[in-house]
N, C-alpha and C. Protein backbone atom coordinates (compact mmCIF):
# COMPACT_ATOMS: atom_id res chain seq x y z
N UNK A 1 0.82 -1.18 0.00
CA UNK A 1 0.00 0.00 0.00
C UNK A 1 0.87 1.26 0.00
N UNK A 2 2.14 1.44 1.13
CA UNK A 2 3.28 2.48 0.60
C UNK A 2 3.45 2.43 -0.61
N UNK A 3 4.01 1.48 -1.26
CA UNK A 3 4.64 1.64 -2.75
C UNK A 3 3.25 2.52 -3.17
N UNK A 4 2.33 1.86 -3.55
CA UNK A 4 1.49 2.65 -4.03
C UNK A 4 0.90 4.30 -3.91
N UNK A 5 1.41 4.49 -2.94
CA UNK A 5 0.59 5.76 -2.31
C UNK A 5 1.83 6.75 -2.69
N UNK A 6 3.44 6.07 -2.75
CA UNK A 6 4.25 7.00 -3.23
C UNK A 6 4.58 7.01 -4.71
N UNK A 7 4.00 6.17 -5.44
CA UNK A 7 3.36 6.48 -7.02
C UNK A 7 2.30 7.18 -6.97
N UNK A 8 1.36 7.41 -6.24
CA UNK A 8 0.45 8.26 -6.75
C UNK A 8 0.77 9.92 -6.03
N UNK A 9 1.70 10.17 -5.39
CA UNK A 9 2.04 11.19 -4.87
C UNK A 9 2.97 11.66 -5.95
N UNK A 10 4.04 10.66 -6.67
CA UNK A 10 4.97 10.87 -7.39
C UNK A 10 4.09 11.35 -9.26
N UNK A 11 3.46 10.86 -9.01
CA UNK A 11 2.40 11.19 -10.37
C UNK A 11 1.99 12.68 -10.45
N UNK A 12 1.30 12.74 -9.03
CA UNK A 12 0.84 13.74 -8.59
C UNK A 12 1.70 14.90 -9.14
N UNK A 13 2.51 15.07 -8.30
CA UNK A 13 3.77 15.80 -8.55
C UNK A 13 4.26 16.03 -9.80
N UNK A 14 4.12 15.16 -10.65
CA UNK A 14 4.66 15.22 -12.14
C UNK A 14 3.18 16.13 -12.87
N UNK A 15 2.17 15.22 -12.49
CA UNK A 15 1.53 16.20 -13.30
C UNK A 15 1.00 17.66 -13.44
N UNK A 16 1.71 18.15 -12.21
CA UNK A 16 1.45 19.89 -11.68
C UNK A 16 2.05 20.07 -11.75
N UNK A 17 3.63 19.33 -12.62
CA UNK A 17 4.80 20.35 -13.03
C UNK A 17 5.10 20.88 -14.08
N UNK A 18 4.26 19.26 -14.91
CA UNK A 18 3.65 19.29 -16.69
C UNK A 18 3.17 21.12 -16.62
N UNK A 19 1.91 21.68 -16.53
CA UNK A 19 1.62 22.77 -17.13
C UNK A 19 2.80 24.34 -16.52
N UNK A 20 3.63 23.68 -15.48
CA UNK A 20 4.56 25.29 -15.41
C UNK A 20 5.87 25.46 -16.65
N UNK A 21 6.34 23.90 -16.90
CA UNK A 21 7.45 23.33 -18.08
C UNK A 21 6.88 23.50 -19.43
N UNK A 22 5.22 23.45 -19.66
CA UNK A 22 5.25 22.85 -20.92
C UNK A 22 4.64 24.10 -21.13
N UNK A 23 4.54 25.78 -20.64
CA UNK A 23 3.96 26.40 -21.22
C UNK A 23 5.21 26.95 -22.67
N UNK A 24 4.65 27.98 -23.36
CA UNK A 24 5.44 27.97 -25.01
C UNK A 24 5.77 29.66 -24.28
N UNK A 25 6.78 30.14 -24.97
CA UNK A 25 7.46 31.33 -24.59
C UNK A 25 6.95 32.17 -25.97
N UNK A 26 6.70 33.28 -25.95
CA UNK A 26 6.21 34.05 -27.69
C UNK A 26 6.65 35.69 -26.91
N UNK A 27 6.70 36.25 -27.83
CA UNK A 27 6.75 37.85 -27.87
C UNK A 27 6.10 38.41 -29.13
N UNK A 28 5.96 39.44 -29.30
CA UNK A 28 5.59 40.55 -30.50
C UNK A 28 6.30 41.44 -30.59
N UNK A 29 6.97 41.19 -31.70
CA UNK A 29 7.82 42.52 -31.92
C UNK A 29 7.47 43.46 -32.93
N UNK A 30 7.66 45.19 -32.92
CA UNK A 30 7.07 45.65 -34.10
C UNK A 30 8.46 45.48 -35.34
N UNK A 31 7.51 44.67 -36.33
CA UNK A 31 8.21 45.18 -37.74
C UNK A 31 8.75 46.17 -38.08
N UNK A 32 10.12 46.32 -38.91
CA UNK A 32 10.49 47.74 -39.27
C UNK A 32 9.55 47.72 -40.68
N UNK A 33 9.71 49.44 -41.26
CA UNK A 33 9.15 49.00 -42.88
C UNK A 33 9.72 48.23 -43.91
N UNK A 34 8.74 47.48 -44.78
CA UNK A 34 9.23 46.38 -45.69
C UNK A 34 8.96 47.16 -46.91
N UNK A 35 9.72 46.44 -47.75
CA UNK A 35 10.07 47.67 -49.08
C UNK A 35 8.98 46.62 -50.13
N UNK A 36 7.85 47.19 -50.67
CA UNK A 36 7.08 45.81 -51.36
C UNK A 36 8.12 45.69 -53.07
N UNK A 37 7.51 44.70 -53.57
CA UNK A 37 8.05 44.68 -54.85
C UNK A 37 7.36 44.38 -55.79
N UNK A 38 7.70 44.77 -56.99
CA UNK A 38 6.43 43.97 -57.77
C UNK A 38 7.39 43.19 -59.27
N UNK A 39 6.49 41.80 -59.30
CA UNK A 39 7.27 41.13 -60.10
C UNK A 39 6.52 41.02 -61.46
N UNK A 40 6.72 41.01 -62.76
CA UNK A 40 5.78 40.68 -63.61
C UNK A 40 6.34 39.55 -64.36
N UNK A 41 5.48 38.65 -64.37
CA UNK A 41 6.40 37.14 -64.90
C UNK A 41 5.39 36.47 -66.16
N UNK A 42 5.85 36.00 -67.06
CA UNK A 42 5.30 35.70 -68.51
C UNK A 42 6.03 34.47 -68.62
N UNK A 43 4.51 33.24 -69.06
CA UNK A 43 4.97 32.17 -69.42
C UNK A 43 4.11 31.46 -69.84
N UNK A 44 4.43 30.26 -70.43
CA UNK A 44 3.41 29.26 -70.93
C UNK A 44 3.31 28.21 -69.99
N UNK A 45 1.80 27.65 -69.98
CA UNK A 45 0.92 26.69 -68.88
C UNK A 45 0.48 25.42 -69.99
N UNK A 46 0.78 24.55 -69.56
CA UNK A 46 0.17 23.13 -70.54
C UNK A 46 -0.26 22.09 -69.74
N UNK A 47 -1.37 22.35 -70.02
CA UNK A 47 -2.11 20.99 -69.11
C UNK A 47 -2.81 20.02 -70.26
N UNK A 48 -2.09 18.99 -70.26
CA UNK A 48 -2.16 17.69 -71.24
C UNK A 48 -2.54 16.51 -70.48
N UNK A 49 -3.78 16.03 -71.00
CA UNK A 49 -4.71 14.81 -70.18
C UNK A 49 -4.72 13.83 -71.37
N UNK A 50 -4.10 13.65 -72.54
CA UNK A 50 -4.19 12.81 -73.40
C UNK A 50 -2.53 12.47 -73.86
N UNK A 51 -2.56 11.11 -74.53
CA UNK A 51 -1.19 10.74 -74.76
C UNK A 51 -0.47 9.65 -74.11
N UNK A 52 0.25 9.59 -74.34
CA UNK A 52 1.53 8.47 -73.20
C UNK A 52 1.94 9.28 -71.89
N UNK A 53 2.39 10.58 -71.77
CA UNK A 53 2.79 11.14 -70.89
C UNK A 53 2.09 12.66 -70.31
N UNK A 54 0.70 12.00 -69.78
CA UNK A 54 -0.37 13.44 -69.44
C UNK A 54 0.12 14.00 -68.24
N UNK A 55 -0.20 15.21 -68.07
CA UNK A 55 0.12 16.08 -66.90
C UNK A 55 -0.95 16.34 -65.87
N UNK A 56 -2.15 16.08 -66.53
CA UNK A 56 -3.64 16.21 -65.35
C UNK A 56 -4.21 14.88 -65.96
N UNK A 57 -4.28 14.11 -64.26
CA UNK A 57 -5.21 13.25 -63.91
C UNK A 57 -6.45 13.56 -63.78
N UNK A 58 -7.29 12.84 -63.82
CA UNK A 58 -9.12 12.62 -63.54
C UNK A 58 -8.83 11.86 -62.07
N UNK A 59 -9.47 12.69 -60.93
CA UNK A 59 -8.98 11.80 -60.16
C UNK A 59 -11.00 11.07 -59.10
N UNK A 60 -11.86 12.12 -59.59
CA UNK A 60 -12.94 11.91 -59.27
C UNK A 60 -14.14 12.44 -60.57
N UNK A 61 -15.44 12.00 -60.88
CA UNK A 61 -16.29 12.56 -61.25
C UNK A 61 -17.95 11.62 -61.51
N UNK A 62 -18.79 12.75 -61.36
CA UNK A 62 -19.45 12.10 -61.30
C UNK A 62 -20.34 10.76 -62.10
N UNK A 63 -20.96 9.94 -60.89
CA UNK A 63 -21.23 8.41 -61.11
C UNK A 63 -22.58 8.76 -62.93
N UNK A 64 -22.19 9.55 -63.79
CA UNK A 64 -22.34 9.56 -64.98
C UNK A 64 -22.00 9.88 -66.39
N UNK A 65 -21.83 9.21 -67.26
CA UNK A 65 -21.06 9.36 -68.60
C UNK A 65 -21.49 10.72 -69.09
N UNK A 66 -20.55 11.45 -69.01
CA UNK A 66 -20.11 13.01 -69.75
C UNK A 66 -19.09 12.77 -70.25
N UNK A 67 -19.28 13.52 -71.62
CA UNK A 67 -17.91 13.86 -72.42
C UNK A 67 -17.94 15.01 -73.09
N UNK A 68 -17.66 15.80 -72.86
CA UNK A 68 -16.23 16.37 -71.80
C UNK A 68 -16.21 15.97 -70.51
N UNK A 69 -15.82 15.23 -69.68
CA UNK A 69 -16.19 15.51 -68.08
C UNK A 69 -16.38 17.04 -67.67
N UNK A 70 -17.68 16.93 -67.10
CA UNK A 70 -18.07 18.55 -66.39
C UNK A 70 -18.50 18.30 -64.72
N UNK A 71 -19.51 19.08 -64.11
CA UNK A 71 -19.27 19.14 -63.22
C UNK A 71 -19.60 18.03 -62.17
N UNK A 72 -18.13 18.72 -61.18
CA UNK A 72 -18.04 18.10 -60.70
C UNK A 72 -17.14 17.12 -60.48
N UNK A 73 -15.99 16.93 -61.52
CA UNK A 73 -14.76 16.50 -61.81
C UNK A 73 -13.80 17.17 -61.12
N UNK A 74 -13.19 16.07 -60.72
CA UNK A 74 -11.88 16.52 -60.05
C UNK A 74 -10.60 15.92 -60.58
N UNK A 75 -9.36 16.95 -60.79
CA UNK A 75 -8.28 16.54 -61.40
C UNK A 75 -7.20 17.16 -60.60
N UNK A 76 -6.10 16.76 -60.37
CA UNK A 76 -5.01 16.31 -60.26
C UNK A 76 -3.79 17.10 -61.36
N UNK A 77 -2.83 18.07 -60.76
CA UNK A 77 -2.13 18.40 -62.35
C UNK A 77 -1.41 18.32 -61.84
N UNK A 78 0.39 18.23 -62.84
CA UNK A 78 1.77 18.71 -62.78
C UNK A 78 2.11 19.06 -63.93
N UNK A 79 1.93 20.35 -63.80
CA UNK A 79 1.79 20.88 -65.53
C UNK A 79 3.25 21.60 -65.87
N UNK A 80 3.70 21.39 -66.88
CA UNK A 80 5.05 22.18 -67.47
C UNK A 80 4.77 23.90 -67.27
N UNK A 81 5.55 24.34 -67.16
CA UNK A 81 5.80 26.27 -67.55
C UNK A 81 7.00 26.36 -67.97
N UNK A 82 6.67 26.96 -69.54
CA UNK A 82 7.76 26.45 -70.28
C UNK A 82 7.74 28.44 -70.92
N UNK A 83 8.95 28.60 -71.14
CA UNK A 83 9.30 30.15 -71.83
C UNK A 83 8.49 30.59 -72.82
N UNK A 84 8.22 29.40 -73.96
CA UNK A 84 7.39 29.62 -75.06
C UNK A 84 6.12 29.13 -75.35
N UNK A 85 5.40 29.47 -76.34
CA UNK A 85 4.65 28.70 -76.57
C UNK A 85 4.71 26.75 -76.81
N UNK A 86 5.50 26.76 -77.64
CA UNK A 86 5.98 25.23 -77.48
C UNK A 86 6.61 24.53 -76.17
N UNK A 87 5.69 23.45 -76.23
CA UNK A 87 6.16 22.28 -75.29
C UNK A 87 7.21 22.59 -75.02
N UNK A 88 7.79 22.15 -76.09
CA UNK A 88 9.71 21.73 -76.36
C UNK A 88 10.23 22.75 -75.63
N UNK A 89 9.72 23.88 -75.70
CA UNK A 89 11.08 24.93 -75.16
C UNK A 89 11.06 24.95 -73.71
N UNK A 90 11.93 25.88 -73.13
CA UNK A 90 12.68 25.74 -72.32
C UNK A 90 11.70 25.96 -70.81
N UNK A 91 12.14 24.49 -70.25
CA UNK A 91 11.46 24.62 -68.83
C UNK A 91 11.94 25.41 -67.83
N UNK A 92 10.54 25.71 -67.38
CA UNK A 92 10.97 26.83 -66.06
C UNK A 92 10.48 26.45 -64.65
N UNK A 93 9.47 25.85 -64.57
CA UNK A 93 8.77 24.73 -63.32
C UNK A 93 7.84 24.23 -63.80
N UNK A 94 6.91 24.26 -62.51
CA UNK A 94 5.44 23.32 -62.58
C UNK A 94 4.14 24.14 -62.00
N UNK A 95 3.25 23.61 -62.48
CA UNK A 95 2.25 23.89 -61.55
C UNK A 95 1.57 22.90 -61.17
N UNK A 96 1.59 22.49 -60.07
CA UNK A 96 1.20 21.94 -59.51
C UNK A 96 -0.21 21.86 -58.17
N UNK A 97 -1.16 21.12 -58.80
CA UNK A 97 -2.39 21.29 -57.70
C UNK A 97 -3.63 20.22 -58.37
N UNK A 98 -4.54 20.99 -57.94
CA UNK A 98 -5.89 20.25 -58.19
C UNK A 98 -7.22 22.13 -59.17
N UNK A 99 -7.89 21.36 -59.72
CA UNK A 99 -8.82 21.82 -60.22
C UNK A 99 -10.34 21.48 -60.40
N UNK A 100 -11.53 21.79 -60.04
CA UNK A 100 -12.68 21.19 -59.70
C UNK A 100 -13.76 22.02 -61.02
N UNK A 101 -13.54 20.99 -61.91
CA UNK A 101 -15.26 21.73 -62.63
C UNK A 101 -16.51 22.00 -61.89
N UNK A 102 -16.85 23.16 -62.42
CA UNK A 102 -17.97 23.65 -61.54
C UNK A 102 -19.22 23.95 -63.03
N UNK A 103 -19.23 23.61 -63.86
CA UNK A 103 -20.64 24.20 -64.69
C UNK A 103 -21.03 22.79 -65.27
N UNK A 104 -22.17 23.04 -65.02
CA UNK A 104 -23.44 22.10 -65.77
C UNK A 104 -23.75 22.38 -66.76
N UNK A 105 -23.23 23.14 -67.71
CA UNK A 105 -23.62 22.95 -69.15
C UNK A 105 -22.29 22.89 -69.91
N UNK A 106 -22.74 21.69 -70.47
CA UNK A 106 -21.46 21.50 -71.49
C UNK A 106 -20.98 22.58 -72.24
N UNK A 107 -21.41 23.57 -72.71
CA UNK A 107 -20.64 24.26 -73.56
C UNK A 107 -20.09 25.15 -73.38
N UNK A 108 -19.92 25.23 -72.03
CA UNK A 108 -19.57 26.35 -70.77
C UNK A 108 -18.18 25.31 -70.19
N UNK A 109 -17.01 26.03 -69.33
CA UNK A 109 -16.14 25.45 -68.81
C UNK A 109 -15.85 26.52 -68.02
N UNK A 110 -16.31 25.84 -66.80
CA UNK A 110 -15.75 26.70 -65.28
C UNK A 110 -15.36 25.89 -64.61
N UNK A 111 -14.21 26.63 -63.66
CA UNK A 111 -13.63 25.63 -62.68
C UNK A 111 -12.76 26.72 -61.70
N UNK A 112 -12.46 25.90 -60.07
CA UNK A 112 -11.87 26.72 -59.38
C UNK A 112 -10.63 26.11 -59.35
N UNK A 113 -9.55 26.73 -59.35
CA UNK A 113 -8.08 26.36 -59.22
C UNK A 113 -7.68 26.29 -58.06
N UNK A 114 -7.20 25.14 -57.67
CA UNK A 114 -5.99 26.01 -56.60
C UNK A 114 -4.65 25.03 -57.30
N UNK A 115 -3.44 25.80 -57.54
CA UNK A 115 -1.97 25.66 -57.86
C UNK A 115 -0.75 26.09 -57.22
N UNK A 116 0.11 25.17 -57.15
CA UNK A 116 1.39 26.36 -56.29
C UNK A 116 2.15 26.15 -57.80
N UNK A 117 2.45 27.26 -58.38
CA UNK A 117 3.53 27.60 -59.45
C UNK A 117 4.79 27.73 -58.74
N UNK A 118 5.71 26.35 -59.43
CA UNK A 118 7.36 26.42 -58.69
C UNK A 118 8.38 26.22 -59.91
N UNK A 119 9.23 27.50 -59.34
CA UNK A 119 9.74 28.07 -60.59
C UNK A 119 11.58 26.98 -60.61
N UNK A 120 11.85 26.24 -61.54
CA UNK A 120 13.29 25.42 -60.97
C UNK A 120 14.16 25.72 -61.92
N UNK A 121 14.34 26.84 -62.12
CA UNK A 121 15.68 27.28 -63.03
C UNK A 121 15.93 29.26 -62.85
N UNK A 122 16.76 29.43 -63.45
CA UNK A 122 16.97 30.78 -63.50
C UNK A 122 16.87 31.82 -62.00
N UNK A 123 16.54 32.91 -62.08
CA UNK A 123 16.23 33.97 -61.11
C UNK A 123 15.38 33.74 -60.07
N UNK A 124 14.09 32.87 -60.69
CA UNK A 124 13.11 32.31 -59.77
C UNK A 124 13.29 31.17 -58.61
N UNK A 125 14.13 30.74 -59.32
CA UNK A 125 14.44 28.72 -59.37
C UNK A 125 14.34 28.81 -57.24
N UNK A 126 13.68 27.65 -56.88
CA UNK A 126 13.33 27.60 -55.62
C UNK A 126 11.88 28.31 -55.00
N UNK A 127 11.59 29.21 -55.79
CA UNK A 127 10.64 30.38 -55.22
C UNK A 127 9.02 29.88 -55.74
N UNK A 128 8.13 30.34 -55.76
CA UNK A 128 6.46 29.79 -55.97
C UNK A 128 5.63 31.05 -55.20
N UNK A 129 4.50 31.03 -56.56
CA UNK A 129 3.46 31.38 -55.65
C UNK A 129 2.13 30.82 -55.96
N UNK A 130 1.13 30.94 -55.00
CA UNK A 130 -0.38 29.84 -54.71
C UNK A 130 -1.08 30.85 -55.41
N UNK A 131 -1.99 29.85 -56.29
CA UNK A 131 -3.05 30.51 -56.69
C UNK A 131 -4.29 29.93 -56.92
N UNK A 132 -5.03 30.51 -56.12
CA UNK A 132 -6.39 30.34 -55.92
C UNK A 132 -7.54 31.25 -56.09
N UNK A 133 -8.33 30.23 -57.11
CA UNK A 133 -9.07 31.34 -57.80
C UNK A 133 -10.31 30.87 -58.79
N UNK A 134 -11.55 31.02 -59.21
CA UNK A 134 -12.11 30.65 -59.96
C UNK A 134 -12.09 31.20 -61.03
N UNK A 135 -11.60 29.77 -62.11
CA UNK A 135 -11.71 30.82 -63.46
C UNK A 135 -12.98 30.43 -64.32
N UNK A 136 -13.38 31.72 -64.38
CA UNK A 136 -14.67 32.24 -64.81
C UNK A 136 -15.26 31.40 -66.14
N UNK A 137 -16.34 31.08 -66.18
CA UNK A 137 -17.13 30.61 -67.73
C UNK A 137 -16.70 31.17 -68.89
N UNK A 138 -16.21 30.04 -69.55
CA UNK A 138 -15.68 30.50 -71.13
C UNK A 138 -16.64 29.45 -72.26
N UNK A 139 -16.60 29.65 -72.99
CA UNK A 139 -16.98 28.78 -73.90
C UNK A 139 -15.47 27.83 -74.06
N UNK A 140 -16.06 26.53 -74.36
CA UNK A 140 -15.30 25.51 -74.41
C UNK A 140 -14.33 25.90 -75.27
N UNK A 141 -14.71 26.57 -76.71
CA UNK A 141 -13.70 26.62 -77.28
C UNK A 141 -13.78 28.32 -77.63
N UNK A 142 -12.84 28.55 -76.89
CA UNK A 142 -12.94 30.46 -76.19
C UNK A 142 -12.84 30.67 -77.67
N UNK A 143 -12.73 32.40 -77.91
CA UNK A 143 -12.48 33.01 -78.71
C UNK A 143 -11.05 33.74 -78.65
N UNK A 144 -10.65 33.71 -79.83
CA UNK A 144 -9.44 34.10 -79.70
C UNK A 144 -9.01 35.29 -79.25
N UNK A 145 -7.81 35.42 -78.11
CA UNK A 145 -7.55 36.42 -77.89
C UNK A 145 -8.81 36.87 -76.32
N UNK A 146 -9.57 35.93 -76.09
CA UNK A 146 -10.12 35.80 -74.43
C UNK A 146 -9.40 36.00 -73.40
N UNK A 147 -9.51 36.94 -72.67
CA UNK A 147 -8.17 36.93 -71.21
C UNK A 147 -9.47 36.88 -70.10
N UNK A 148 -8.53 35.69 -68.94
CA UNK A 148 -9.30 35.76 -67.95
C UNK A 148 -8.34 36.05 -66.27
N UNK A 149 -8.85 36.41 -65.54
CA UNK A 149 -7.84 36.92 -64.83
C UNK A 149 -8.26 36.14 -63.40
N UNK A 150 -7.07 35.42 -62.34
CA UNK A 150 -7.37 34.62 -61.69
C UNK A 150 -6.46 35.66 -60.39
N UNK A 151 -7.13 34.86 -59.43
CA UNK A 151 -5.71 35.47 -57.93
C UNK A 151 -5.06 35.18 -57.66
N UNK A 152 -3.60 35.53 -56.69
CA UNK A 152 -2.68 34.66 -56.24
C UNK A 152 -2.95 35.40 -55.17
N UNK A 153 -2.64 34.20 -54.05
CA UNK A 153 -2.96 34.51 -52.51
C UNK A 153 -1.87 34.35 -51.68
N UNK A 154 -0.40 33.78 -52.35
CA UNK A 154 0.37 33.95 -51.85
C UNK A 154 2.01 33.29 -52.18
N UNK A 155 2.93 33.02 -51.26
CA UNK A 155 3.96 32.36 -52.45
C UNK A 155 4.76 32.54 -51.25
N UNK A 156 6.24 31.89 -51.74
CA UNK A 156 7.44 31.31 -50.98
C UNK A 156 8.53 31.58 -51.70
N UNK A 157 9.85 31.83 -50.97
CA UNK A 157 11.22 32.39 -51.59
C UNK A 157 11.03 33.92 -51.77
N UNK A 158 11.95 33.62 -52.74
CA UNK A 158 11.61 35.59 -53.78
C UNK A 158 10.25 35.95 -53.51
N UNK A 159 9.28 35.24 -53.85
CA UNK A 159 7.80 35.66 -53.82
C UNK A 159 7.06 35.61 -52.48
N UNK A 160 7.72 35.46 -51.31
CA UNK A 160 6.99 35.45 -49.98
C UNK A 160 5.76 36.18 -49.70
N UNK A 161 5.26 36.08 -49.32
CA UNK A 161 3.51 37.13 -48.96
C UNK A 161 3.36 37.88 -49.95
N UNK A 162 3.18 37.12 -51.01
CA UNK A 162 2.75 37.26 -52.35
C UNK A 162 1.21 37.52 -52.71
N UNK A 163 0.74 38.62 -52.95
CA UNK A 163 -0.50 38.64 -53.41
C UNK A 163 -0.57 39.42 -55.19
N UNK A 164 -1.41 39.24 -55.94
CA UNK A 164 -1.40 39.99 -57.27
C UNK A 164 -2.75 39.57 -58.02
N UNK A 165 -2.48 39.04 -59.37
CA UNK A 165 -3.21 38.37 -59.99
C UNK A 165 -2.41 37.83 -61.27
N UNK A 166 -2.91 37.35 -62.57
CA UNK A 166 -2.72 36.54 -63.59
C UNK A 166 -3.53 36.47 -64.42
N UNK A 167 -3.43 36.77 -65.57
CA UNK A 167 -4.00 37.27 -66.90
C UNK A 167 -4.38 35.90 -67.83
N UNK A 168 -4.40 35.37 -67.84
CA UNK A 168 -4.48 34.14 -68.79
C UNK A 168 -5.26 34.17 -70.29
N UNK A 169 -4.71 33.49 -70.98
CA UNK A 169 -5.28 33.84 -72.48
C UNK A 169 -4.81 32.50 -72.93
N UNK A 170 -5.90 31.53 -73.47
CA UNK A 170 -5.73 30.02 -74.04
C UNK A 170 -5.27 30.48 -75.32
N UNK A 171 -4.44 29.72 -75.55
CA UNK A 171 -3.58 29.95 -76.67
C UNK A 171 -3.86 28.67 -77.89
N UNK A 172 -4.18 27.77 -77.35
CA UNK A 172 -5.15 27.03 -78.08
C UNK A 172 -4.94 25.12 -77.13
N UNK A 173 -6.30 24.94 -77.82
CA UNK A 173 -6.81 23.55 -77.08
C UNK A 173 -7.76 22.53 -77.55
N UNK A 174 -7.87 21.43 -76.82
CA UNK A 174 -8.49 20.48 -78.01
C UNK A 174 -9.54 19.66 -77.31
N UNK A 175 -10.72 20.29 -77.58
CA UNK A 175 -11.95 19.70 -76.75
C UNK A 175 -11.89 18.25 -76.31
N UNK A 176 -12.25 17.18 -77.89
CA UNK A 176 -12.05 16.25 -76.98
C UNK A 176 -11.10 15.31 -76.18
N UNK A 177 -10.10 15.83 -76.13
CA UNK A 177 -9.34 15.44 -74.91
C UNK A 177 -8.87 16.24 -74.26
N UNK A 178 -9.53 17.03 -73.86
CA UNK A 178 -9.07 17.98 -72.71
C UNK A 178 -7.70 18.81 -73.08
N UNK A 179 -6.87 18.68 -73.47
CA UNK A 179 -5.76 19.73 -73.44
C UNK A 179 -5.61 20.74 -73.90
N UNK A 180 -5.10 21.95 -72.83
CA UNK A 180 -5.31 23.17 -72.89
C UNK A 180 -3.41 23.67 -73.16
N UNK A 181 -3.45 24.86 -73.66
CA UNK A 181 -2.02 25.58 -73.08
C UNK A 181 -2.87 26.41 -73.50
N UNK A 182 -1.75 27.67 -72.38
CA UNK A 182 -2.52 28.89 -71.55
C UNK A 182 -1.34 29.71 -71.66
N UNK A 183 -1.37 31.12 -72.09
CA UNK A 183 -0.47 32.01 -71.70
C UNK A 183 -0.90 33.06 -70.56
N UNK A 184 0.47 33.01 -69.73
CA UNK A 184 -0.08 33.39 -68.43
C UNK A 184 0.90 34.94 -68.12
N UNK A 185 0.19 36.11 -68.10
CA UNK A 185 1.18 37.22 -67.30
C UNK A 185 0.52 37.40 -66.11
N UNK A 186 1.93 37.13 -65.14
CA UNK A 186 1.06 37.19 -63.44
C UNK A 186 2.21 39.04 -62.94
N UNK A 187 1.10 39.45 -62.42
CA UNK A 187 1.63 40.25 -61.49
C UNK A 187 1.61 40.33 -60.31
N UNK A 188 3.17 39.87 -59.72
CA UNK A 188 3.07 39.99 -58.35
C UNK A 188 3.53 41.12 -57.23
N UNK A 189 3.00 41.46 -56.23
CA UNK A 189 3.33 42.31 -55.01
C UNK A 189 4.05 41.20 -54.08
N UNK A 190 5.24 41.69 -53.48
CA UNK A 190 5.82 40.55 -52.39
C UNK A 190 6.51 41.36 -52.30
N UNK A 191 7.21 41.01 -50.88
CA UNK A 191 8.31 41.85 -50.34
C UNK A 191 9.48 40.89 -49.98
């Protein structure tokens, strides 16, 4: 019955020492001023769902046969950002995320993005910023020279507390299999 009574004294003890040890130490300090910046960056977006080597998966949609898949589809990307219009040329990162169709009529294409753009070469290389955003109803097969403009909410590296937006203009695409390339001018604020 001792042994016992000096484990539960010894418990005791431990556990009313737990909340004076385990509180977290913080301060607030004021910021000096931050100098903002603004970046303007131009590039090509290719999201390819057909082929031997696609860049956006189908990763959900709904339990009925649509073609085009619409809403309600969910995909999966790791898309090239490449300098030019062509594939081939020269890589600059990825974008990487998910995208959710949102319109019920086929001849309409809406969807909300979210992407982190990560830039792996040059000036950028290491740095990204998130963008989240719905891009607005177009006709499936836009008109040429359509710009739609999406948000960025934020970013990492060079681009830290990144906010702006992004201009986008389909540069051309191919209904039935989904693949798009997109020319993209983003303007960013970051400090």
């Amino acid at each position: 019955m001792e042994k016992q009574m000096i484990f539960a004294w010894a418990m005791i003890f431990c556990l009313a020492i737990a909340p004076v040890y385990g509180q977290y130490y913080s301060r607030t300090v004021k910021a000096g001023p931050r100098v903002e910046k603004i970046t303007h960056l131009h590039f090509y977006y290719h999201d390819i769902r057909s082929g031997n080597n696609p860049t956006a998966f189908l990763i959900a949609s709904l339990n009925i046969t649509q073609d085009p898949p619409s809403y309600g589809t969910l995909f999966a990307m790791d898309d090239p950002l490449t300098t030019e219009f062509e594939l081939t040329s020269t890589l600059v990162g990825n974008a990487q995320g998910l995208y959710l169709a949102l319109s019920r009529d086929l001849t309409k294409f809406s969807a909300v993005f979210y992407a982190d753009f990560t830039f792996t070469t040059g000036r950028y290389n290491g740095s990204s910023f998130s963008l989240f955003s719905r891009f607005p109803p177009t006709d499936v097969v836009p008109a040429p020279g359509t710009i739609r403009e999406m948000a960025i909410v934020g970013g990492t590296g060079k681009f830290r507390m990144a906010t702006g937006f992004a201009l986008l203009r389909p540069t051309s695409s191919n209904d039935t299999v989904g693949d798009a390339h997109v020319e993209f001018n983003v303007t960013l604020y970051h400090y």
